[in-house]
C-alpha atoms as a PDB file:
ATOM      1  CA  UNK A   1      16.207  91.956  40.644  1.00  0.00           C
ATOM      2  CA  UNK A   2      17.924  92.543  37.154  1.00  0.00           C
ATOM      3  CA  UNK A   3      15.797  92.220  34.484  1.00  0.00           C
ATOM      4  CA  UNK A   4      16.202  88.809  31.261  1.00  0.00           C
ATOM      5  CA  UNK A   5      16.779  89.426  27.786  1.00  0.00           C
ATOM      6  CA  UNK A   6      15.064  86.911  25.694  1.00  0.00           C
ATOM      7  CA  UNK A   7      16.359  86.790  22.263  1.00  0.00           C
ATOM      8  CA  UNK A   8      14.356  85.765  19.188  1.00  0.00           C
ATOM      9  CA  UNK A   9      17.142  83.538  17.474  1.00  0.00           C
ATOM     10  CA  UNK A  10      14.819  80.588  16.253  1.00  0.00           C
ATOM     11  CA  UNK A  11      14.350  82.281  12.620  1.00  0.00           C
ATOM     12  CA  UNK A  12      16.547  80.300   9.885  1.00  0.00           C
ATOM     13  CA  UNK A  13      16.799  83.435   7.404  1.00  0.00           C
ATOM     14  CA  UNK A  14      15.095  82.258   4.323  1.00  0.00           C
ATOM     15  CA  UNK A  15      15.880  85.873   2.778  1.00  0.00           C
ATOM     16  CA  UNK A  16      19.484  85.729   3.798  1.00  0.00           C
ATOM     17  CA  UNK A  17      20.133  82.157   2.721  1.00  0.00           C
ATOM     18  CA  UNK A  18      21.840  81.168   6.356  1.00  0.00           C
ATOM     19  CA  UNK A  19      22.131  81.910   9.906  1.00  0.00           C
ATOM     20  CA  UNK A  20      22.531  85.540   9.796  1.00  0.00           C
ATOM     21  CA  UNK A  21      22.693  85.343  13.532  1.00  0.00           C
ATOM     22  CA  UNK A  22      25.857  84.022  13.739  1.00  0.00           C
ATOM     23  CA  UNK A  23      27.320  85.742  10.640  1.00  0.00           C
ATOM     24  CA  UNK A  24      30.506  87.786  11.677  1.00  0.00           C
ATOM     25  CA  UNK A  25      30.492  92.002  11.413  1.00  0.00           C
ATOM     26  CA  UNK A  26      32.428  93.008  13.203  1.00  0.00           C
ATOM     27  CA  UNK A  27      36.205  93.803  13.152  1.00  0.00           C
ATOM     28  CA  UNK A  28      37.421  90.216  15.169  1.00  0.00           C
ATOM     29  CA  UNK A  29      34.529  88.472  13.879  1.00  0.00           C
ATOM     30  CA  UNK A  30      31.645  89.655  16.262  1.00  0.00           C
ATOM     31  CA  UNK A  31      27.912  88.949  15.322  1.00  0.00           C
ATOM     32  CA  UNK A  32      25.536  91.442  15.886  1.00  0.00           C
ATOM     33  CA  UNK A  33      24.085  89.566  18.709  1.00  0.00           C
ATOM     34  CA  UNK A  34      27.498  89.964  20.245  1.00  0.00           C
ATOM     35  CA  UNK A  35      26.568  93.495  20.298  1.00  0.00           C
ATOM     36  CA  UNK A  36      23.601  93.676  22.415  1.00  0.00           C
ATOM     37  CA  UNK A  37      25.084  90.759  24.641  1.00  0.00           C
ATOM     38  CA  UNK A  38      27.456  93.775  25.630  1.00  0.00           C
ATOM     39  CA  UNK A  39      24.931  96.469  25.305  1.00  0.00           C
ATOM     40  CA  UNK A  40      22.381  94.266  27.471  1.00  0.00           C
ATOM     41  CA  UNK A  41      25.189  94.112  30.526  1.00  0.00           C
ATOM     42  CA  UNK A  42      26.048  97.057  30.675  1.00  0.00           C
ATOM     43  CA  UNK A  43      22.891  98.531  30.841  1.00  0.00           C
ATOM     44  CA  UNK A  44      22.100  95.616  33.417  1.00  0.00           C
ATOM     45  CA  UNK A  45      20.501  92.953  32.571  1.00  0.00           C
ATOM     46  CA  UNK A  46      21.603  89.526  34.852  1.00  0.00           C
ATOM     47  CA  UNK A  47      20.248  86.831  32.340  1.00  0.00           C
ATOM     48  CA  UNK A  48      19.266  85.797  28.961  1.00  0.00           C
ATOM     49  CA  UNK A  49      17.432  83.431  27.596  1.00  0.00           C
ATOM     50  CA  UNK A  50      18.022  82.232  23.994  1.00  0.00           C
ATOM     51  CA  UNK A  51      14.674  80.779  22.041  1.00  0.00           C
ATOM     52  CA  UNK A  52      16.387  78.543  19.116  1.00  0.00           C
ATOM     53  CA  UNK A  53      15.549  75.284  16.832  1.00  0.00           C
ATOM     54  CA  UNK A  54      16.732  71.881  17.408  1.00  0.00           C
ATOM     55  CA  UNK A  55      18.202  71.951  13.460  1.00  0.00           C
ATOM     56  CA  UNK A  56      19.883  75.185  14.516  1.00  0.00           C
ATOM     57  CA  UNK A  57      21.190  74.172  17.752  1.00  0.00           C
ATOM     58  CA  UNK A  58      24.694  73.022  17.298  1.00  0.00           C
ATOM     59  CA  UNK A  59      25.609  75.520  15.529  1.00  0.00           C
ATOM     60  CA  UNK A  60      24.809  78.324  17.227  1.00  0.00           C
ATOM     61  CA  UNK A  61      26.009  77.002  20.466  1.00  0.00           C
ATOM     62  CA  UNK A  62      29.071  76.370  18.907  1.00  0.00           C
ATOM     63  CA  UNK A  63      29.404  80.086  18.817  1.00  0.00           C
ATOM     64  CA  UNK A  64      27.872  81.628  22.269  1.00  0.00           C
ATOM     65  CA  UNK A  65      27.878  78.873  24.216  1.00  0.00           C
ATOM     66  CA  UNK A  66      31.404  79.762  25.777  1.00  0.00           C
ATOM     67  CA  UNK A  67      31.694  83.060  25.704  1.00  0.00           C
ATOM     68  CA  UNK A  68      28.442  83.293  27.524  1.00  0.00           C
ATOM     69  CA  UNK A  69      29.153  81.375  30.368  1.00  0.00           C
ATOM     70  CA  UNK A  70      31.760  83.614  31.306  1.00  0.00           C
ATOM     71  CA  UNK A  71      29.583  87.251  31.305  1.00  0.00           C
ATOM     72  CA  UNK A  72      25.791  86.275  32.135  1.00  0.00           C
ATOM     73  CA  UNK A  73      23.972  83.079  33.296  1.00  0.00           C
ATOM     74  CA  UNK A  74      22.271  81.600  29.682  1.00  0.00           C
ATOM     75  CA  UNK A  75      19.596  79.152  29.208  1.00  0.00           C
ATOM     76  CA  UNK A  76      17.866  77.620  26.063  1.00  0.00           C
ATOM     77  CA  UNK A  77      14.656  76.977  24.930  1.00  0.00           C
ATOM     78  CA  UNK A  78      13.251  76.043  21.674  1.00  0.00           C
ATOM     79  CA  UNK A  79      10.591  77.108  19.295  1.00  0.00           C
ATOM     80  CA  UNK A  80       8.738  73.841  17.267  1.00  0.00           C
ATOM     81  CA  UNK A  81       5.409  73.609  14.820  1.00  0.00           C
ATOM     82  CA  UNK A  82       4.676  70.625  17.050  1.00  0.00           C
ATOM     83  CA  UNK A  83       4.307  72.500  20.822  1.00  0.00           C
ATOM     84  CA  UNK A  84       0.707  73.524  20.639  1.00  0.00           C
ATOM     85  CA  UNK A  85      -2.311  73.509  22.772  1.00  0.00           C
ATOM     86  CA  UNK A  86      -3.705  70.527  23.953  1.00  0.00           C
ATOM     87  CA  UNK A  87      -6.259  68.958  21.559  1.00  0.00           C
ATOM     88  CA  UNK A  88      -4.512  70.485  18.468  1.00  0.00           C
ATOM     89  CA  UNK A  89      -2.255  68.959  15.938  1.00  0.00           C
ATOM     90  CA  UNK A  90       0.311  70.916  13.411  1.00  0.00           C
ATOM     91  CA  UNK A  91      -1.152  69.904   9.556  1.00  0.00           C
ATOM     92  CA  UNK A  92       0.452  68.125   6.978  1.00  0.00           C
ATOM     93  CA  UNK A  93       1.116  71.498   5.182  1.00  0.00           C
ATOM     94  CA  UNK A  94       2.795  73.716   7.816  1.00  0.00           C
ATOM     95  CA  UNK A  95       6.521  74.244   7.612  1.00  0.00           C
ATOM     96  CA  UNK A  96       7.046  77.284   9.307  1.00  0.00           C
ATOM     97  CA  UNK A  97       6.896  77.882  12.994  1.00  0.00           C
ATOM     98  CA  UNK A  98       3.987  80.168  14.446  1.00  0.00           C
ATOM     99  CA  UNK A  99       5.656  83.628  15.158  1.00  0.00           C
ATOM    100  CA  UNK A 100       7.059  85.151  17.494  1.00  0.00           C
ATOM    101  CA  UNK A 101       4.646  85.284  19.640  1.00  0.00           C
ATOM    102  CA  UNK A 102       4.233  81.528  19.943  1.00  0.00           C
ATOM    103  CA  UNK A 103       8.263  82.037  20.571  1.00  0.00           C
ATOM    104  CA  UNK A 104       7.972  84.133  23.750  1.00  0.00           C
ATOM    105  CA  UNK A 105       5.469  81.384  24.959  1.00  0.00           C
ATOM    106  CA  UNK A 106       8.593  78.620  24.563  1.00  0.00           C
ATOM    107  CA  UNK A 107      10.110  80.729  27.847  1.00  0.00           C
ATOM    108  CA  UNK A 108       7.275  81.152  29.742  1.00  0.00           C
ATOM    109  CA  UNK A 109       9.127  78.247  32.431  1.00  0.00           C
ATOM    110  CA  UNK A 110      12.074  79.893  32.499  1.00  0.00           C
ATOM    111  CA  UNK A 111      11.594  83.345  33.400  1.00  0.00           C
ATOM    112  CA  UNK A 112      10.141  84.774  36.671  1.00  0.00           C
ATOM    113  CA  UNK A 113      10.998  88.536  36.603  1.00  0.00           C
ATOM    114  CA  UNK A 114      11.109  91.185  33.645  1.00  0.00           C
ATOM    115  CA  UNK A 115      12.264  90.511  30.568  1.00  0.00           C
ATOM    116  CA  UNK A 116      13.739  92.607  27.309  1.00  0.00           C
ATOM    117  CA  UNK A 117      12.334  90.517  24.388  1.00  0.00           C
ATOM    118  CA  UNK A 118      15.062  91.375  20.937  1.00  0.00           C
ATOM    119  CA  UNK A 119      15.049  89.862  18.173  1.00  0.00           C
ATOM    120  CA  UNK A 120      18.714  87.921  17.828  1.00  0.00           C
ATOM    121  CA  UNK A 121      19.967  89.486  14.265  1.00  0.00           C
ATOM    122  CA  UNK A 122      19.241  93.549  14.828  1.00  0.00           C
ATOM    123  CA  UNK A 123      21.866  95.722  15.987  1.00  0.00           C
ATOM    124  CA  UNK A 124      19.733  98.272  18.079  1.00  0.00           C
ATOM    125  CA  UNK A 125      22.027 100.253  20.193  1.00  0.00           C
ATOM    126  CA  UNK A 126      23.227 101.086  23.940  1.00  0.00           C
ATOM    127  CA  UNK A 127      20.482 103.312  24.132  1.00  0.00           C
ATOM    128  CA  UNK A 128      17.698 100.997  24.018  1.00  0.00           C
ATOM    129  CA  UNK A 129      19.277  99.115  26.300  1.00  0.00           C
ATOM    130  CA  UNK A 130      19.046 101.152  28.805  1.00  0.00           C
ATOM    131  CA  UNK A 131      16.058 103.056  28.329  1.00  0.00           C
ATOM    132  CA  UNK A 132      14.406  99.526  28.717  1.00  0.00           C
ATOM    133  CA  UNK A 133      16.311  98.852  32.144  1.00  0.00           C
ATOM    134  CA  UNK A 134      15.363 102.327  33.518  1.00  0.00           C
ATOM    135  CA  UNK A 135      11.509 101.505  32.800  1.00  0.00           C
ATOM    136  CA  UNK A 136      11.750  97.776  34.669  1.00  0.00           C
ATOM    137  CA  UNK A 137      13.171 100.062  37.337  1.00  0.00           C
ATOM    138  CA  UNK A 138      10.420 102.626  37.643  1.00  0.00           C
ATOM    139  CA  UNK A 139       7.498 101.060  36.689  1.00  0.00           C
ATOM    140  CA  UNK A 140       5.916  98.416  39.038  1.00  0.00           C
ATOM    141  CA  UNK A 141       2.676  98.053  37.753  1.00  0.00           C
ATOM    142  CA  UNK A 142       2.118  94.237  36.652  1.00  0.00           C
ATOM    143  CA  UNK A 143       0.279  94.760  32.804  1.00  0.00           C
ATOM    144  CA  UNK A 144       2.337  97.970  32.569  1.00  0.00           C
ATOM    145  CA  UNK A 145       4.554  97.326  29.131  1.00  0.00           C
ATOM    146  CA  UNK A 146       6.832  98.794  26.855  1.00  0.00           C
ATOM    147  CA  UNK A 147       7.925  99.199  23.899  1.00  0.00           C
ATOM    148  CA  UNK A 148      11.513 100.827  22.175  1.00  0.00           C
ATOM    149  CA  UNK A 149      10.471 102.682  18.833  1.00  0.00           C
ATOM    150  CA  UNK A 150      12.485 103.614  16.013  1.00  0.00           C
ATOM    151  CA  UNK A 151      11.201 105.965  13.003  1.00  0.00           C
ATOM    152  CA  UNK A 152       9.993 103.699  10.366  1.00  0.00           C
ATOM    153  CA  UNK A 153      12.482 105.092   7.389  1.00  0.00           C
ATOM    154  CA  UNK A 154      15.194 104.038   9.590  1.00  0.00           C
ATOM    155  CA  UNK A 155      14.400 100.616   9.495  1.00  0.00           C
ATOM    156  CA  UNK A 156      14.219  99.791   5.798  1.00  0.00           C
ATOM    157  CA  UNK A 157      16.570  97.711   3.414  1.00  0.00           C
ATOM    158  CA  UNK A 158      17.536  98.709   0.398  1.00  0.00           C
ATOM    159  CA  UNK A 159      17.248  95.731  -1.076  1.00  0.00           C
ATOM    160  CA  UNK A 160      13.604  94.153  -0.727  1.00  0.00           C
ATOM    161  CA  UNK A 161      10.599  94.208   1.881  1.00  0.00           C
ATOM    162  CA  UNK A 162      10.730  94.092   5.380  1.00  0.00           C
ATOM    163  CA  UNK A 163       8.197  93.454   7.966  1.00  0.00           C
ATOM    164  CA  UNK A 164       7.291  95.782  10.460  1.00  0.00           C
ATOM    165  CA  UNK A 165       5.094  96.869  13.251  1.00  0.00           C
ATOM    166  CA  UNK A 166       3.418 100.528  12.554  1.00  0.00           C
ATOM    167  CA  UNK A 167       2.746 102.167  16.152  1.00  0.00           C
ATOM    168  CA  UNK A 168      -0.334 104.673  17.157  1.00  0.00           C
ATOM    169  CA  UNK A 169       0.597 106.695  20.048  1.00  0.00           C
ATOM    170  CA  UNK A 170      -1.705 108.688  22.711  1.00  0.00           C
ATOM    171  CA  UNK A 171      -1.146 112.003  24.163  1.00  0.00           C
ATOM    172  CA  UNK A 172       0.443 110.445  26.948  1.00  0.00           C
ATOM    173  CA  UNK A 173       3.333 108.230  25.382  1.00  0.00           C
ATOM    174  CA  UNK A 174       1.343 105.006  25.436  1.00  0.00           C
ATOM    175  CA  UNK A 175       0.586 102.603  22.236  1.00  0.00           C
ATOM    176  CA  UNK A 176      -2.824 103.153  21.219  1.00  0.00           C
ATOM    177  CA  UNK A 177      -2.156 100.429  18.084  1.00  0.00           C
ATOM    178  CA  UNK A 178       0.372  98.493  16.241  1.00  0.00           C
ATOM    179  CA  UNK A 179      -0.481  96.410  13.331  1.00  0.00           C
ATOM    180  CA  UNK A 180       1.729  94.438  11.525  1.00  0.00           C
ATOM    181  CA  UNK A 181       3.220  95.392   7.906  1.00  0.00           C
ATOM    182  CA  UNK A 182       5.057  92.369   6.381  1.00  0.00           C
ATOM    183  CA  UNK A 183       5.870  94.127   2.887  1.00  0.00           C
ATOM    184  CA  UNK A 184       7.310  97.059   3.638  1.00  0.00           C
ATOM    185  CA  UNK A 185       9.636  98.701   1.020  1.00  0.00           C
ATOM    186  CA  UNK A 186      10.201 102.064  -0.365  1.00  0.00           C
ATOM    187  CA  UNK A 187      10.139 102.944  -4.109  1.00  0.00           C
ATOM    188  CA  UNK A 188      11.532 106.405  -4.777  1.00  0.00           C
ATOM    189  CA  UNK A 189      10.180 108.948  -2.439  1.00  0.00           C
ATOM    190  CA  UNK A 190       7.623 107.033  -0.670  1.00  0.00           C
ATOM    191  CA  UNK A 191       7.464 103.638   1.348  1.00  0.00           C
ATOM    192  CA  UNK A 192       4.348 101.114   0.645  1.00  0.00           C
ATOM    193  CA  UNK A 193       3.107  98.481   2.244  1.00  0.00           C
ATOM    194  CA  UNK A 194       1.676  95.273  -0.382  1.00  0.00           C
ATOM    195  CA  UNK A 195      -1.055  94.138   1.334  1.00  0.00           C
ATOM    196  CA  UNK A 196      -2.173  89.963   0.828  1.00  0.00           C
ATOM    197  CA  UNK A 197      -4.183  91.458  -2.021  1.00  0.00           C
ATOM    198  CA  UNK A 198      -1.790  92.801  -4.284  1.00  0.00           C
ATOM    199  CA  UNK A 199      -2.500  96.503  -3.254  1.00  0.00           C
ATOM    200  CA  UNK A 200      -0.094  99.168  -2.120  1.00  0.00           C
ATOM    201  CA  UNK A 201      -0.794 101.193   1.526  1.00  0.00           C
ATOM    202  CA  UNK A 202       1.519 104.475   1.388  1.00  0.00           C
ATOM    203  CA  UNK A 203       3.082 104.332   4.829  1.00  0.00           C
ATOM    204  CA  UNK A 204       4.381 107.710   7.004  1.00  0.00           C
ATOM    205  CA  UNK A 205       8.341 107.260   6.647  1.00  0.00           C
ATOM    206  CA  UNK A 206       8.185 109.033  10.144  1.00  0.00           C
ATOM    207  CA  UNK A 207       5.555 106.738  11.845  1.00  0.00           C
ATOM    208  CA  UNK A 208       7.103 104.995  15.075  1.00  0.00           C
ATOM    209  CA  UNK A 209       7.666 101.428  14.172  1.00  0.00           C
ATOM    210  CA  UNK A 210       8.282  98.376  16.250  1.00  0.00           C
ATOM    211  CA  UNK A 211      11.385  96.258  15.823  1.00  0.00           C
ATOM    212  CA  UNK A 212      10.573  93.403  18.065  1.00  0.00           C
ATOM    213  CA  UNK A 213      12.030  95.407  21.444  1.00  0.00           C
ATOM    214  CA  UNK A 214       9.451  94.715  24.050  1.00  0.00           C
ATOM    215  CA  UNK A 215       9.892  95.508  27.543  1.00  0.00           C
ATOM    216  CA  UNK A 216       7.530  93.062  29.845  1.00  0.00           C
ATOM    217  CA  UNK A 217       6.631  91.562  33.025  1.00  0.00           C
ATOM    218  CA  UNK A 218       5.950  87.938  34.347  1.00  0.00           C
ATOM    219  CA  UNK A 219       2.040  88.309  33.854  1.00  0.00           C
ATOM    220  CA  UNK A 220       2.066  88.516  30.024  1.00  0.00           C
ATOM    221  CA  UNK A 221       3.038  85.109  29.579  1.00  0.00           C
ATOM    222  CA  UNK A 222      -0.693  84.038  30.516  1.00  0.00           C
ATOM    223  CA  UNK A 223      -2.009  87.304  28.927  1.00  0.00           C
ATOM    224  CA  UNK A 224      -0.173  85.613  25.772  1.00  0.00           C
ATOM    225  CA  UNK A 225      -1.072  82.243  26.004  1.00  0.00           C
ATOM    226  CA  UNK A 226      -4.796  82.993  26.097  1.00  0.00           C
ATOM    227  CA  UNK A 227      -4.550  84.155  23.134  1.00  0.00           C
ATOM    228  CA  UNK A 228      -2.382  82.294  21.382  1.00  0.00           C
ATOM    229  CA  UNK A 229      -5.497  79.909  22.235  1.00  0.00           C
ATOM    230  CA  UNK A 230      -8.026  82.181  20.180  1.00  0.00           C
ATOM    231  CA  UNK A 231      -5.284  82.183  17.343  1.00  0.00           C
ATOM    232  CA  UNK A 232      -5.146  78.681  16.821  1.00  0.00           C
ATOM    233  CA  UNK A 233      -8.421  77.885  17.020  1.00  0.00           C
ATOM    234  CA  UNK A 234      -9.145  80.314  14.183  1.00  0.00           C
ATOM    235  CA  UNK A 235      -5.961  79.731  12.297  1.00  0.00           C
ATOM    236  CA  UNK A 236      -5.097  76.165  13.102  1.00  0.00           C
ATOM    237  CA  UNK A 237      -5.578  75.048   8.858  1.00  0.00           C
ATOM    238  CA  UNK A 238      -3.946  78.180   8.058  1.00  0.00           C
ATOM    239  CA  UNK A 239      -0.495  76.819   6.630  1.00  0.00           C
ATOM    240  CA  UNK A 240       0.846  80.412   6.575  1.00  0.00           C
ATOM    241  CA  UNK A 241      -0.594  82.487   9.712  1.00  0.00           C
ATOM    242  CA  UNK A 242       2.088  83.721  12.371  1.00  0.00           C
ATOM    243  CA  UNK A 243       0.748  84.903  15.429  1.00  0.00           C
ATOM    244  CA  UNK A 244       3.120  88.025  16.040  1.00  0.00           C
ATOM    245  CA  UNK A 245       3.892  89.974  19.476  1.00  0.00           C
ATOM    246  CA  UNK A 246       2.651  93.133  18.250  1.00  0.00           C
ATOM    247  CA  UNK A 247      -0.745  91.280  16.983  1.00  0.00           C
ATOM    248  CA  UNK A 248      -0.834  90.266  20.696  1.00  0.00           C
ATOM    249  CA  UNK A 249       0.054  93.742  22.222  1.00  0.00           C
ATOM    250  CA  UNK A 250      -2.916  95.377  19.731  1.00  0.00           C
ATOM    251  CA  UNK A 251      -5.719  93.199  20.856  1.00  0.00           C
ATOM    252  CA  UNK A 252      -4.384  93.108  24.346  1.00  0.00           C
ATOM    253  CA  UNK A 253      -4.660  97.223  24.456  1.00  0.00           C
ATOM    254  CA  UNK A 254      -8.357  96.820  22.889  1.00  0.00           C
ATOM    255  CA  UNK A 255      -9.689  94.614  25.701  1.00  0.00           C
ATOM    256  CA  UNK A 256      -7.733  97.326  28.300  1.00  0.00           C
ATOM    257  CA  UNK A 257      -5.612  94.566  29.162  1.00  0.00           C
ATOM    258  CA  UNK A 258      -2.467  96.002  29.530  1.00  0.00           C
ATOM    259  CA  UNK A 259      -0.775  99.535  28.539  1.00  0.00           C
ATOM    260  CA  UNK A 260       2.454  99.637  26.376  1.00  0.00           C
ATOM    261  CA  UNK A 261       5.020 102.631  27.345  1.00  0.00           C
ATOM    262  CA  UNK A 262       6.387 103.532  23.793  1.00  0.00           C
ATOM    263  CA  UNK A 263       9.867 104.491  24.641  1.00  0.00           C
ATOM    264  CA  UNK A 264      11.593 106.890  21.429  1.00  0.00           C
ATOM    265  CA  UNK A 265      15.031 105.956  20.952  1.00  0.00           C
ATOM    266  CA  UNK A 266      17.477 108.268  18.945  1.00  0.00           C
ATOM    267  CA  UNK A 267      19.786 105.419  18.874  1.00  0.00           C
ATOM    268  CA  UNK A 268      21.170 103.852  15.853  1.00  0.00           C
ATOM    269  CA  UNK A 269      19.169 100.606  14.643  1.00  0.00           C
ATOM    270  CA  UNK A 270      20.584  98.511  11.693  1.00  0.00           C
ATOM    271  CA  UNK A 271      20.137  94.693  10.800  1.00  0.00           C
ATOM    272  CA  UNK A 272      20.492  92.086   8.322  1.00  0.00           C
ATOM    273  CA  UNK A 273      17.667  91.433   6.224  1.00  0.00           C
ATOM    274  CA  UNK A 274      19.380  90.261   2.865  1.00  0.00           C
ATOM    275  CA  UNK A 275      22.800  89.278   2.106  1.00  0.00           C
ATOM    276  CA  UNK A 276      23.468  92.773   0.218  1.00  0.00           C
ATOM    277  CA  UNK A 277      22.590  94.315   3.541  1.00  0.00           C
ATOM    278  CA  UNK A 278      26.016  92.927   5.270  1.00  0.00           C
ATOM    279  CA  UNK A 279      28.791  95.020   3.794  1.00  0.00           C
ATOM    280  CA  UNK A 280      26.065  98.427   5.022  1.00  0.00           C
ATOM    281  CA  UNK A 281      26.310  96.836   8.737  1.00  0.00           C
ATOM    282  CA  UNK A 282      29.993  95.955   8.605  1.00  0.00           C
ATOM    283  CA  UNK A 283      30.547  99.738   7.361  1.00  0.00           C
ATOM    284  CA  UNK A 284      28.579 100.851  10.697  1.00  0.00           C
ATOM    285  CA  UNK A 285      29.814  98.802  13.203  1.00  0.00           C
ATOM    286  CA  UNK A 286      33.695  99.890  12.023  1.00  0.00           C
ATOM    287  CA  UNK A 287      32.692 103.354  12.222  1.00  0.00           C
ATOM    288  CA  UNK A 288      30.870 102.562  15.589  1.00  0.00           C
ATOM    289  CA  UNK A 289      34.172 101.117  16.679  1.00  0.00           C
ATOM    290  CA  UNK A 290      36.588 103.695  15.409  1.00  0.00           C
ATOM    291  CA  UNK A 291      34.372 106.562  17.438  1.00  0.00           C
ATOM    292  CA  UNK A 292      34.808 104.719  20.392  1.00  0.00           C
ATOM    293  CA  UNK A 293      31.577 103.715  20.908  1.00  0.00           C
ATOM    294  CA  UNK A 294      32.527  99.450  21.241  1.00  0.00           C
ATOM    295  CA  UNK A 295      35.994  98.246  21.757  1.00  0.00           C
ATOM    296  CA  UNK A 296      37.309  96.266  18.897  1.00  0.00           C
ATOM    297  CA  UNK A 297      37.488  93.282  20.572  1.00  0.00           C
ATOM    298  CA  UNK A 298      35.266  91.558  23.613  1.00  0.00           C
END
């Protein structure tokens, strides 16, 4: 059975000022989700799955819609405030959506075998691709994740914060911790997290770091919505709490839930975080191209 990708895509890029994910960068106007739709099949992957907004809908449809339906089967779901827990209600305050962990829940009726979860506006390479493929293929174990991993300094934009996932591996590959960072920038030689408080955590440039490429199986989807459970309950008058994956993952490895494979990839990952960050990606993907590495048009 080939494995899903499930693509984060419900975001409307408040930093960017648009929808980055269907901004073209490449040389005959491909997005960078165009990129791992043809990284994801070749590697193997028989389905995906997009999680979107109802306000974004048309217009990203407009763009994928077609050329999907003629490489890999597609279906939609979408991400609202409103789809909570029975007995709850979203308050008068909340305007965002609740993470992307309340996202993954949005698919839970629409995928029955492993899944690749990306996020829809990072460009993160064949390698990952395949590396996550080749782990669906030898590892059968139900609660058995993974994770792809990229060094933190590799992630970063030159041009505010970023949020990011800090990883604590064991001495036998698996994640031991990953807690969320969601100011992450560097200033001169070192990179800082600002923490809620004001304060400033000196992060390892070297540390592993999440970027939202999870590899799981059917189970977590109850695993998940347990806890998304606990999360509202504690944070239902909490107009700007997100319940993330990697929040999930961490207190899912504490209770000896589940183990997450942390998979290294010396791939190339790049995104767009603000609009200065475009002409860096467009600069990659054309030397990408010209190497060889993607045709210039598909």
């Amino acid at each position: 059975m080939k494995p899903t990708l499930l693509i984060l895509a419900a975001g409307i890029g408040s930093r960017y000022g648009g929808l980055k994910q269907i901004d073209p960068v490449g040389p005959n106007g491909q997005t960078i989700l165009d990129y791992s739709l043809y990284d994801a099949k070749r590697a193997g992957f028989g389905k995906v799955v997009f999680i979107i907004r109802r306000e974004i809908e048309e217009d990203f449809k407009s763009v994928f819609a077609n050329k999907l339906s003629k490489t890999m089967p597609v279906e939609w779901v979408f991400q609202e405030i409103d789809i909570l827990p029975e007995g709850f209600q979203v308050p008068v305050d909340r305007i965002k959506p609740w993470g992307t962990g309340h996202a993954v829940l949005m698919a839970s009726g629409k995928i029955k075998e492993p899944f690749a979860v990306i996020n829809a506006d990072d460009f993160y390479g064949f390698e990952a691709f395949t590396k996550a493929v080749d782990f669906f293929n030898t590892d059968e174990k139900d609660n058995d994740y993974a994770m792809v991993a990229y060094e933190l300094k590799n992630t970063l934009s030159d041009f505010g914060t970023v949020s990011r996932g800090i990883c604590e591996v064991d001495e036998e590959g698996y994640l031991d911790s990953v807690v969320e960072n969601t100011k992450i920038a560097r200033e001169g030689a070192k990179v800082y997290n600002t923490e809620l408080d004001g304060s400033k955590t000196e992060l390892d440039e070297n540390a592993l770091t999440s970027m939202n490429f999870w590899c799981f199986k059917p189970a977590f989807f109850s695993q998940l919505e347990s806890h998304f459970l606990s999360f509202i309950r504690s944070n239902i008058n909490n107009p700007k709490a997100e319940f993330y994956i990697p929040t999930a993952i961490d207190t899912l490895i504490k209770l000896n839930q589940a183990r997450v494979k942390v998979l290294p990839n010396s791939g190339q990952w790049f995104g767009i975080t603000y609009k200065e960050d475009k002409p860096l990606v467009i600069d990659r993907i054309r030397k990408l191209t010209e190497a060889g590495d993607y045709p210039s048009d598909f």
